[in-house]
C-alpha atoms as a PDB file:
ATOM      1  CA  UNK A   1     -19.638 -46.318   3.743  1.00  0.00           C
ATOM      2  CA  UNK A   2     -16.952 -43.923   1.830  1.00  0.00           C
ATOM      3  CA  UNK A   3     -17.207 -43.581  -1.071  1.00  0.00           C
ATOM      4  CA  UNK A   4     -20.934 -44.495  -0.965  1.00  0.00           C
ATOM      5  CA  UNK A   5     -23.073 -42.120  -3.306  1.00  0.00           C
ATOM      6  CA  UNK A   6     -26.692 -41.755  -1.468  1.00  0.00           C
ATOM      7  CA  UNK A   7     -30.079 -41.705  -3.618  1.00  0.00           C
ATOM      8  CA  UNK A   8     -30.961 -38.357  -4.161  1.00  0.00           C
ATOM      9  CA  UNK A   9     -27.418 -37.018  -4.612  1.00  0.00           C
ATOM     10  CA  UNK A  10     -24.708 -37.048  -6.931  1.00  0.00           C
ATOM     11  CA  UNK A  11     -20.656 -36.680  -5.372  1.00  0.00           C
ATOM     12  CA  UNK A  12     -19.300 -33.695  -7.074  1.00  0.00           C
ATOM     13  CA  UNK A  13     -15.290 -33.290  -8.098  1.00  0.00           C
ATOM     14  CA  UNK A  14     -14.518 -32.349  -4.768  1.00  0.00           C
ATOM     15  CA  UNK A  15     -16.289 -36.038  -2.939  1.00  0.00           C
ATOM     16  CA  UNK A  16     -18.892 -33.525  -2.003  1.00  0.00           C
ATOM     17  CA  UNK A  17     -22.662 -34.892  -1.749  1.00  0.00           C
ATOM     18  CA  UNK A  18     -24.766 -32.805  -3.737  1.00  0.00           C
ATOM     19  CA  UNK A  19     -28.715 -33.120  -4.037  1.00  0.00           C
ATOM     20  CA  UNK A  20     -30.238 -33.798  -7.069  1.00  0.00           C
ATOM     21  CA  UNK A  21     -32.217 -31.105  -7.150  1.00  0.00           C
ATOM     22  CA  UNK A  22     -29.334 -28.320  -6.940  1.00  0.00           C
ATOM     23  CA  UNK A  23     -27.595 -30.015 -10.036  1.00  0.00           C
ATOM     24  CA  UNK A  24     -28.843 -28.496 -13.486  1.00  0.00           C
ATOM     25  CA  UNK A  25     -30.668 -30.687 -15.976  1.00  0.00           C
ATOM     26  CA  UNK A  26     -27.354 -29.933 -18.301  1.00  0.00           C
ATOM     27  CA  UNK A  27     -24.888 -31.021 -15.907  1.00  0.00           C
ATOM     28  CA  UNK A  28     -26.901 -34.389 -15.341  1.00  0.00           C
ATOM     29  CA  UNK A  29     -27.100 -35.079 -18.910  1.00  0.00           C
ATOM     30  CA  UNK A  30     -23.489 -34.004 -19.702  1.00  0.00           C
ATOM     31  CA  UNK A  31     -22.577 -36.744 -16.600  1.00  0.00           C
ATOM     32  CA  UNK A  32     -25.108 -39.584 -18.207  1.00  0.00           C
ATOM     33  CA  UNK A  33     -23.662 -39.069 -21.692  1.00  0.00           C
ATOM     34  CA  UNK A  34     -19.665 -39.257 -20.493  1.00  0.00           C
ATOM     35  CA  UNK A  35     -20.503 -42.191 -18.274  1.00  0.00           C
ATOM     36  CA  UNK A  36     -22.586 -43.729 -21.185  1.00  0.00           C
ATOM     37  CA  UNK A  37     -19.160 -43.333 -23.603  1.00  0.00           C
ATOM     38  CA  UNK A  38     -16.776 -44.285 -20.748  1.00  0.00           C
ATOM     39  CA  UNK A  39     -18.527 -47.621 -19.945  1.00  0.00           C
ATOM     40  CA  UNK A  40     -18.575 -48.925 -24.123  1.00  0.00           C
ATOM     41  CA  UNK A  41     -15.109 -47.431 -24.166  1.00  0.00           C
ATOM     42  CA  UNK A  42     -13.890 -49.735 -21.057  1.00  0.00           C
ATOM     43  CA  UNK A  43     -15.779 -52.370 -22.074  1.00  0.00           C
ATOM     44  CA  UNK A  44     -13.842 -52.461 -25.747  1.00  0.00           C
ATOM     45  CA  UNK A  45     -10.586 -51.939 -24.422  1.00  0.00           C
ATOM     46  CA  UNK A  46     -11.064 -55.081 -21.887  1.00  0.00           C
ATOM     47  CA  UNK A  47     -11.856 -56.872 -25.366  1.00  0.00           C
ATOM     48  CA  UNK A  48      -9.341 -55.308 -27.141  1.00  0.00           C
ATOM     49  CA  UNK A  49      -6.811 -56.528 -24.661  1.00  0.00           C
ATOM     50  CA  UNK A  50      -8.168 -60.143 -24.618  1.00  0.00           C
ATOM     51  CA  UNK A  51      -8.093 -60.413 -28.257  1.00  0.00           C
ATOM     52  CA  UNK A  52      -3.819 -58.895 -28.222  1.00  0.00           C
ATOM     53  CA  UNK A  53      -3.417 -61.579 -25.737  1.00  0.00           C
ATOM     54  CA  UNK A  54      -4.745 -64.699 -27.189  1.00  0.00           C
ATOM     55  CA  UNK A  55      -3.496 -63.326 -30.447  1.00  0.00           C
ATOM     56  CA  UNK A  56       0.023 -63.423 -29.002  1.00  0.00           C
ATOM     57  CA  UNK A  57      -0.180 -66.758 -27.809  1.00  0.00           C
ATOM     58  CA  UNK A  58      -1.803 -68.526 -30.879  1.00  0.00           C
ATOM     59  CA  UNK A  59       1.250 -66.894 -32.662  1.00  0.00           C
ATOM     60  CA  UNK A  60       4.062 -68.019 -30.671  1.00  0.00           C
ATOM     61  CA  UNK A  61       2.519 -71.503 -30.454  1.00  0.00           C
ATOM     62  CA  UNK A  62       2.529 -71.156 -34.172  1.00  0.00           C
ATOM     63  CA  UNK A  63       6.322 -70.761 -34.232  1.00  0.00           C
ATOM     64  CA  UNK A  64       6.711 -73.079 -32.156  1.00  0.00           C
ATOM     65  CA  UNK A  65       4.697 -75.559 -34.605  1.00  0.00           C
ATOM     66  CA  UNK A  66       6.694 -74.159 -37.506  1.00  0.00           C
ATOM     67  CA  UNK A  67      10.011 -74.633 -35.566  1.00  0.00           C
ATOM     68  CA  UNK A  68       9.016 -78.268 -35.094  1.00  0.00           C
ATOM     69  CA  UNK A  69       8.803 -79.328 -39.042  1.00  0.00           C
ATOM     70  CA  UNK A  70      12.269 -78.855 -38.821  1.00  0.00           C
ATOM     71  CA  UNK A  71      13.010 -80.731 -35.610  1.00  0.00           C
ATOM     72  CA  UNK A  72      13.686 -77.449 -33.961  1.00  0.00           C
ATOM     73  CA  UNK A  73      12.557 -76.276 -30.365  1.00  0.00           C
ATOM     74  CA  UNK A  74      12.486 -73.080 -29.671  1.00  0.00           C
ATOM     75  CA  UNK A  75      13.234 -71.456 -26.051  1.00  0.00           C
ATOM     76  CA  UNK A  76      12.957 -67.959 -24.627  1.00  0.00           C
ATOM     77  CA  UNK A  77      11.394 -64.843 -25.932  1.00  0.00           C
ATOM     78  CA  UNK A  78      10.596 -64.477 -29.314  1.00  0.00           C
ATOM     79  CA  UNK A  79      11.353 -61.612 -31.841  1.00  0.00           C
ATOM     80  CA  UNK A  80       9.559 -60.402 -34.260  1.00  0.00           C
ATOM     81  CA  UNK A  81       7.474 -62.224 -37.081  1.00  0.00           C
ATOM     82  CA  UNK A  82       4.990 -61.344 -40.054  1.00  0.00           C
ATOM     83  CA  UNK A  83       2.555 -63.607 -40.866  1.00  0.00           C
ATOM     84  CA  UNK A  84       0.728 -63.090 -43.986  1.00  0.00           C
ATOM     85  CA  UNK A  85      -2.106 -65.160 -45.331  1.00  0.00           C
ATOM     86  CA  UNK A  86      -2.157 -67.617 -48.503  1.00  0.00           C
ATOM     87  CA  UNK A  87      -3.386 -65.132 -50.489  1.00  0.00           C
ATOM     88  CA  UNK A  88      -1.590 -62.074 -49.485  1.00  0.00           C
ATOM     89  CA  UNK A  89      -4.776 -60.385 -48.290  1.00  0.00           C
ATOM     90  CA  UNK A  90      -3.930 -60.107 -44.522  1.00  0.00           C
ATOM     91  CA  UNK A  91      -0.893 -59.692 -42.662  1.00  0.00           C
ATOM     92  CA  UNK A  92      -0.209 -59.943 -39.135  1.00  0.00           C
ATOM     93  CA  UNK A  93       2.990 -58.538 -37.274  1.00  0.00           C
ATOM     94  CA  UNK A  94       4.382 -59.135 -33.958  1.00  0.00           C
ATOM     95  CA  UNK A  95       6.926 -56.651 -33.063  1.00  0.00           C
ATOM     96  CA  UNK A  96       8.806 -56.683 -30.012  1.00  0.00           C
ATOM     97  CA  UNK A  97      10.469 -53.384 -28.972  1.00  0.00           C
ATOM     98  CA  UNK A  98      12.966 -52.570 -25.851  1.00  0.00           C
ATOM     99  CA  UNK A  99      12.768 -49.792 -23.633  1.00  0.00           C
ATOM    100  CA  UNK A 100      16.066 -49.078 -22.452  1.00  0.00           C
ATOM    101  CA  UNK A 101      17.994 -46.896 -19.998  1.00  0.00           C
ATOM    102  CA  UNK A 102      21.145 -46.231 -18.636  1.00  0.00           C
ATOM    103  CA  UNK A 103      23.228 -47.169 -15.707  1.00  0.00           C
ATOM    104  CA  UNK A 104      25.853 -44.882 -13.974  1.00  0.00           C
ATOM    105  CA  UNK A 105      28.346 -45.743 -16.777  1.00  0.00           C
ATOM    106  CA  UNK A 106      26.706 -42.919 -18.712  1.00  0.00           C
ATOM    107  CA  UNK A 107      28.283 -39.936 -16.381  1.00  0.00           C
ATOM    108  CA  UNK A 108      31.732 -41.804 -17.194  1.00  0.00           C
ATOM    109  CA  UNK A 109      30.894 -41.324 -21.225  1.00  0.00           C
ATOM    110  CA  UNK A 110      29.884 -37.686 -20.629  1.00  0.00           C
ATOM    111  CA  UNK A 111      32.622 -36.838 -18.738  1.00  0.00           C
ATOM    112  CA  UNK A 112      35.188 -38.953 -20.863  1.00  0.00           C
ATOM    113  CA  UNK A 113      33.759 -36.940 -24.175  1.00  0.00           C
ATOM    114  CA  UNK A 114      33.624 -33.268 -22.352  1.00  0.00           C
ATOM    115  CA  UNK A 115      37.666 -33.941 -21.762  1.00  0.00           C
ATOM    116  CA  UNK A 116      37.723 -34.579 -25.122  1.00  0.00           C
ATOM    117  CA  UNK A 117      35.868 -31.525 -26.458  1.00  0.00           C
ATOM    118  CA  UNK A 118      38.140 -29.530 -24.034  1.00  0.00           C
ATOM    119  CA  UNK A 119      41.445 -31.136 -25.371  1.00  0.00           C
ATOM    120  CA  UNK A 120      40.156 -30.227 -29.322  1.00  0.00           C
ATOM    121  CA  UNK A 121      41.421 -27.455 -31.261  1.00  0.00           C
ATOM    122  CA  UNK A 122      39.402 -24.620 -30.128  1.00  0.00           C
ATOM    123  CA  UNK A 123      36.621 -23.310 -32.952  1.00  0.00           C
ATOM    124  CA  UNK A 124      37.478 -26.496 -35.036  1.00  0.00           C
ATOM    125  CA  UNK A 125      34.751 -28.792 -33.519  1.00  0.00           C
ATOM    126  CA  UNK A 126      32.584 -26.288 -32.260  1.00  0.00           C
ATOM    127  CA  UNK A 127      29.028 -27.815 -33.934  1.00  0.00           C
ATOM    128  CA  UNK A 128      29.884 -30.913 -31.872  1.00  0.00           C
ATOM    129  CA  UNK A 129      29.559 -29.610 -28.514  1.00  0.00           C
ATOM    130  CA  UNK A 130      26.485 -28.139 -29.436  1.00  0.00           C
ATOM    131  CA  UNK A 131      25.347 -31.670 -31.040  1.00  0.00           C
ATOM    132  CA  UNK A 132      26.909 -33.427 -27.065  1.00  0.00           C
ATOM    133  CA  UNK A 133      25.188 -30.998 -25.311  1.00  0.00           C
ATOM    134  CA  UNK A 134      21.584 -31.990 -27.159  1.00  0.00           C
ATOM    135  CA  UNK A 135      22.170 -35.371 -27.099  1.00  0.00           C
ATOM    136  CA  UNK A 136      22.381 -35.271 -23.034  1.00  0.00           C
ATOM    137  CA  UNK A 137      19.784 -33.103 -22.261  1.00  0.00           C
ATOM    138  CA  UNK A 138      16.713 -34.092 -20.607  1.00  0.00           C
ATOM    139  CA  UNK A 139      12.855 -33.268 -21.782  1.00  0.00           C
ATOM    140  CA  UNK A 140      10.262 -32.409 -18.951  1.00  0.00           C
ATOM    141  CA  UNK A 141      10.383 -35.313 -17.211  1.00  0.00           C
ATOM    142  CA  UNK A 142      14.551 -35.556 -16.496  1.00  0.00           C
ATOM    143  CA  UNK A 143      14.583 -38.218 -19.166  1.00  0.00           C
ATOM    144  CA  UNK A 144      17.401 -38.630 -21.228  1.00  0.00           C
ATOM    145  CA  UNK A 145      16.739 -38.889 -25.585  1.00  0.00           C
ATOM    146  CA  UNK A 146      17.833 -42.578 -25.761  1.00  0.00           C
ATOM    147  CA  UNK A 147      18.136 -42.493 -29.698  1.00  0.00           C
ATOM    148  CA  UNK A 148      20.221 -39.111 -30.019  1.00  0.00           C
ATOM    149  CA  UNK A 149      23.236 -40.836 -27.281  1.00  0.00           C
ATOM    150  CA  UNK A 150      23.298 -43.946 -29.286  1.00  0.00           C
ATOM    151  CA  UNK A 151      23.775 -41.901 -32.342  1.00  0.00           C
ATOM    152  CA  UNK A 152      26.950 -40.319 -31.068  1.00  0.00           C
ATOM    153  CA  UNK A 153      28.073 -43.773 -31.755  1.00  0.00           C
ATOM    154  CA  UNK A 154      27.634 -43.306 -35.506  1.00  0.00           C
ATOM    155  CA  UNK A 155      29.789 -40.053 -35.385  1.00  0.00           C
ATOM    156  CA  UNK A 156      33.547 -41.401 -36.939  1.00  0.00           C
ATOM    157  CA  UNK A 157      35.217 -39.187 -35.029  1.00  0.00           C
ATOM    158  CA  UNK A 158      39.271 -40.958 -34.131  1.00  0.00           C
ATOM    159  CA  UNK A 159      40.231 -40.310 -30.952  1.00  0.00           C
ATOM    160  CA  UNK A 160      41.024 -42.649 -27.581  1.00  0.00           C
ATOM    161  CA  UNK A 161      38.967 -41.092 -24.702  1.00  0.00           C
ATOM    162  CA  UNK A 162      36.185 -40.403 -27.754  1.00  0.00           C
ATOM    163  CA  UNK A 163      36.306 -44.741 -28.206  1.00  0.00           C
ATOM    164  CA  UNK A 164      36.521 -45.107 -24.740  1.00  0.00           C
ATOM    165  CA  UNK A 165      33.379 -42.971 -24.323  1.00  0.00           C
ATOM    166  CA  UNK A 166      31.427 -44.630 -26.813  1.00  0.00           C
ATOM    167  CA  UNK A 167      32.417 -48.167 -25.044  1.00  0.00           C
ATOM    168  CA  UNK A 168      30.906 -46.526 -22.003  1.00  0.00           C
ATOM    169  CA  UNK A 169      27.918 -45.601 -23.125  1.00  0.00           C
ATOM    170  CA  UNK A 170      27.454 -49.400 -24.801  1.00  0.00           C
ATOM    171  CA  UNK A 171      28.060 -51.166 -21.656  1.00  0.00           C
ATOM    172  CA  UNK A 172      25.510 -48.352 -19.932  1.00  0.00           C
ATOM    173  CA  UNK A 173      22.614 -49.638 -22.372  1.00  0.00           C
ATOM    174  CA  UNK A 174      20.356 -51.546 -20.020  1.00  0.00           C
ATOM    175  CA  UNK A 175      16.892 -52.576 -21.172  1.00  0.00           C
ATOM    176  CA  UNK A 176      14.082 -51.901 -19.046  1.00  0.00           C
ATOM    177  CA  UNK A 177      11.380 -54.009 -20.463  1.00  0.00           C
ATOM    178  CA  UNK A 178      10.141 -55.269 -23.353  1.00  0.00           C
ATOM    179  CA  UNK A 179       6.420 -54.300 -24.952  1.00  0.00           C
ATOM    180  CA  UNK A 180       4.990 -56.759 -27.712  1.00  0.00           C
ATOM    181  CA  UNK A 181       2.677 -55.057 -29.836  1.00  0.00           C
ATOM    182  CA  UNK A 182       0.231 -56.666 -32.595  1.00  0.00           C
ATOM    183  CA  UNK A 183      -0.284 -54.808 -35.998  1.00  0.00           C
ATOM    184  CA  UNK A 184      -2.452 -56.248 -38.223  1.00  0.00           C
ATOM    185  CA  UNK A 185      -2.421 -55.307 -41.998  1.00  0.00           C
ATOM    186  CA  UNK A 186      -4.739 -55.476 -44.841  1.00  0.00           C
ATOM    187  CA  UNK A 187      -4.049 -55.114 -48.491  1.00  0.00           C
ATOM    188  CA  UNK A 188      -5.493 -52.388 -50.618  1.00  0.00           C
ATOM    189  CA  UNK A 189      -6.086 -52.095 -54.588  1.00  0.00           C
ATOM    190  CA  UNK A 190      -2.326 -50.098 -54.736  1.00  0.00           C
ATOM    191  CA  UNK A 191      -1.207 -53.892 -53.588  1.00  0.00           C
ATOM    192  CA  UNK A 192       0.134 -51.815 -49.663  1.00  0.00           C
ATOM    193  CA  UNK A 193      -0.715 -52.723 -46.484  1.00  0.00           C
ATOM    194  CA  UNK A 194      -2.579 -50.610 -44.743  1.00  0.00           C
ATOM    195  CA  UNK A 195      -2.784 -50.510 -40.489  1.00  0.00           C
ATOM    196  CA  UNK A 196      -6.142 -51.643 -39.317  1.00  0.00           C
ATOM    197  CA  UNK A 197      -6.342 -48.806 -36.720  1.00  0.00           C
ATOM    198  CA  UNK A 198      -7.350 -50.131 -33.722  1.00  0.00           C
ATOM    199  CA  UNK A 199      -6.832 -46.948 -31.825  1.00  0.00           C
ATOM    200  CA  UNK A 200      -9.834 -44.958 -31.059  1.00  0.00           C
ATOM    201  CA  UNK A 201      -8.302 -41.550 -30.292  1.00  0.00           C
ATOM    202  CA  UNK A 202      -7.082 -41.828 -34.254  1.00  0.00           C
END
């Protein structure tokens, strides 16, 4: 069957079938040990993903508990919350963050705000093309920075086609999906919270 492995051979990198007798005692151990790391590792992270899970749900049926005491039902996704034990010793936070991305509407912004670099004095607003041109480049992977267009917003610059822009690239803002992530918090002897780390590669 492919993708079989035989006894008496190991498949190499290449989905070659190699005997065990040509593979060096090293290379068999070095495969045993990664394998032996790999499997725990898998294992956790299958756990690790229950526990976010059921820890997501418990809270949000929480909420919803709260929300009744005050003859309140709540609908839709909820936002974020901290939850924080009686005694201040734990603290649990549910944060929900949007990936977002833009639609066409964003070539209309850039071209609106390049007509009005062009119609600017020339030399007085030089450090703002420099600051457009960052803010629309793309990293490796053809992405555009989301953060540094949205902060063109915060530049007070007064000027029609510049408002016009900025509308543009509002109305562009569409979110992709949302991620809910669980941070759990304990206190120390300063009285902060410190992150239980749950991530192995830290």
């Amino acid at each position: 069957m492919k993708g079989e492995i035989m006894d008496g051979y190991m498949k190499d990198a290449k989905g070659r079938m190699v005997p065990l007798e040509m593979i060096k005692p090293i290379d068999k151990a070095r495969d045993q040990l990664v394998r032996e790391i790999v499997g725990q590792s898998l294992s956790l992270a299958q756990q690790i993903a229950r526990l976010k899970l059921a820890a997501l749900n418990d809270v949000k049926a929480f909420i919803d508990l709260s929300a009744e005491q005050y003859g309140v039902k709540l609908g839709g996704k909820k936002g974020n919350v901290t939850l924080t034990t009686f005694d201040g010793e734990y603290r649990l936070l549910i944060a929900v963050e949007d990936r977002i991305s833009f639609d066409e509407r964003l070539q209309a912004a850039k071209a609106l705000i390049d007509e009005c670099i062009k119609s600017w004095t020339v030399g007085a607003r030089g450090e703002i093309k420099v600051l457009i041109d960052d803010a629309f480049s793309v990293d490796k992977q053809g992405k555009i920075n989301t953060n540094r267009v949205l902060g063109l917003r915060r530049l007070d610059i007064v000027d029609e086609k510049w408002r016009r822009a900025m509308e543009a690239i509002s109305d562009s803002v569409t979110v992709v999906e949302s991620k809910e992530y669980l941070r759990i918090y304990k206190r120390n002897e300063d009285g902060e919270y410190d992150l239980v780390n749950l991530d192995i590669s830290a």
